[in-house]
Protein backbone atom coordinates (compact mmCIF):
# COMPACT_ATOMS: atom_id res chain seq x y z
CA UNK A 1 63.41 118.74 -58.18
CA UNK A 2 66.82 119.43 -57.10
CA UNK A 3 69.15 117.10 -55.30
CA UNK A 4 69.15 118.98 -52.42
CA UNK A 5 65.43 119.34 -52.39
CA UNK A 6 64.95 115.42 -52.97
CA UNK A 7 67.66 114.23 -50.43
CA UNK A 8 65.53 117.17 -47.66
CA UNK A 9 62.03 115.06 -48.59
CA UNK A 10 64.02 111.55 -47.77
CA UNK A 11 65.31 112.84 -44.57
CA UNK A 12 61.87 114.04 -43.71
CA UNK A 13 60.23 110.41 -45.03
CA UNK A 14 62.76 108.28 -43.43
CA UNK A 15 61.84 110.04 -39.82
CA UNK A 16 58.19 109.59 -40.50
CA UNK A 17 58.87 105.95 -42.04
CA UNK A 18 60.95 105.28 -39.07
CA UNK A 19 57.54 106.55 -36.77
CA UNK A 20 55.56 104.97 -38.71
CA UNK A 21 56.76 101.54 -38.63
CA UNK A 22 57.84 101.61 -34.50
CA UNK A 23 54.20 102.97 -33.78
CA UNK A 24 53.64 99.56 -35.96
CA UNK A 25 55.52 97.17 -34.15
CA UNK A 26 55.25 98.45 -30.58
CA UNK A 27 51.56 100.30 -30.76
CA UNK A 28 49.52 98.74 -33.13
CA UNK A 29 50.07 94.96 -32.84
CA UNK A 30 50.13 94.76 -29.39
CA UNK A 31 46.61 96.31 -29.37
CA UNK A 32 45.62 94.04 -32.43
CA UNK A 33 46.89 91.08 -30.22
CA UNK A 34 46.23 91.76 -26.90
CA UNK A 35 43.45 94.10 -26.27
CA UNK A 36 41.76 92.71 -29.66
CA UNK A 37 41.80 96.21 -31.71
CA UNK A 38 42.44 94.89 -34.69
CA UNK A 39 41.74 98.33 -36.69
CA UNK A 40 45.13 99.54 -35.01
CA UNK A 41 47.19 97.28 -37.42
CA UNK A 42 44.78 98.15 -40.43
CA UNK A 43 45.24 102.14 -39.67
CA UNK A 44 49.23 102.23 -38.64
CA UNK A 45 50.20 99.46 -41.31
CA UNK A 46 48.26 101.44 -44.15
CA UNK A 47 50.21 104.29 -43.37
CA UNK A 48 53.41 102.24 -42.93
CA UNK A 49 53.19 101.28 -45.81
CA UNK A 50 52.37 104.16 -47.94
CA UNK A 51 55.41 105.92 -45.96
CA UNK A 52 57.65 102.53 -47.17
CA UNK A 53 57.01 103.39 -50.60
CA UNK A 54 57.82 106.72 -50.28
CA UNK A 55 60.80 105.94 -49.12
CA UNK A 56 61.65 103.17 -51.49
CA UNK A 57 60.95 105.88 -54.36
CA UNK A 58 63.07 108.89 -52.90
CA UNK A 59 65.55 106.55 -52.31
CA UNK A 60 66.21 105.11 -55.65
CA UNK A 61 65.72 108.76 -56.78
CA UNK A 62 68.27 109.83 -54.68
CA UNK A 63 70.78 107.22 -55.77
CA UNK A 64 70.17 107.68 -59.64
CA UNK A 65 69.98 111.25 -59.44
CA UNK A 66 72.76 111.89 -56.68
CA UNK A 67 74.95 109.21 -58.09
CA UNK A 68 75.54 106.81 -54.97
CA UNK A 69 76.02 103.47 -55.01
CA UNK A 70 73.95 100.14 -54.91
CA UNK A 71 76.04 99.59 -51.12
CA UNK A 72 74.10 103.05 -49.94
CA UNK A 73 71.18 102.21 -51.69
CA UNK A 74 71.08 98.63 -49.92
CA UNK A 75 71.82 100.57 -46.56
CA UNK A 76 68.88 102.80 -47.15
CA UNK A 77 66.71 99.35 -47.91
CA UNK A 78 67.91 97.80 -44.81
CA UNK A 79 67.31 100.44 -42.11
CA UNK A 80 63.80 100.71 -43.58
CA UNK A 81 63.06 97.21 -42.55
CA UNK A 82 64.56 97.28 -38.87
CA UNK A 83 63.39 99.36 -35.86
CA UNK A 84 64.61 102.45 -35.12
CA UNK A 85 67.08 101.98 -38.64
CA UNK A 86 66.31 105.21 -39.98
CA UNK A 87 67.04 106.93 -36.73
CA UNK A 88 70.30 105.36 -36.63
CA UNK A 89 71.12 105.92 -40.01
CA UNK A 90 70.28 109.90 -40.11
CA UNK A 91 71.91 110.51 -37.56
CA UNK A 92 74.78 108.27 -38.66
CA UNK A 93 75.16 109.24 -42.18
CA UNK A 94 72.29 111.19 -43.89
CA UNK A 95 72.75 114.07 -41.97
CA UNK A 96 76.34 114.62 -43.21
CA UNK A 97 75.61 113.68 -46.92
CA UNK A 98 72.78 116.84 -46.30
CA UNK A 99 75.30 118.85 -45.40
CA UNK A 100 77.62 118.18 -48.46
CA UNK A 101 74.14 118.40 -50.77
């Protein structure tokens, strides 16, 4: 796969990451919590967490194949674990890089 190709999947997987894991937080456990659905967590977090992984890997692919450093790689790491961090981060950064790419 090209770099260009890769670095349009991780773009795409960080949005649906970045979906994924505020439908988690903000969705699913308040249902699981308060109005007792506890399938909501079981559903959203199974796709979380497939998407996380995802992620992870097209990251790492991205920095060994696209030569960046551990610093971006460590960026990419830590807006998958906070809200709304992928959102801030493609619009931040990742969309320029595609446009270099």
């Amino acid at each position: 796969m090209t770099l260009q190709k890769t670095f349009s999947w991780f773009r795409k997987v960080a949005i649906a990451e970045g979906i994924s894991f505020v439908a988690l937080v903000f969705i699913a456990m308040p249902l699981k919590y308060l109005a007792k659905i506890p399938i909501a967590v079981t559903i959203a977090g199974s796709m979380h967490g497939i998407l996380f992984i995802s992620f992870i890997k097209l990251a790492w692919d991205l920095k060994v194949a696209g030569d960046k450093s551990a610093i971006w790689f460590g960026k990419a790491f830590l807006a998958s674990v906070l809200p709304f961090g992928t959102f801030y981060m493609d619009h931040k950064a990742w969309k320029r890089e595609a446009a270099s790419c």
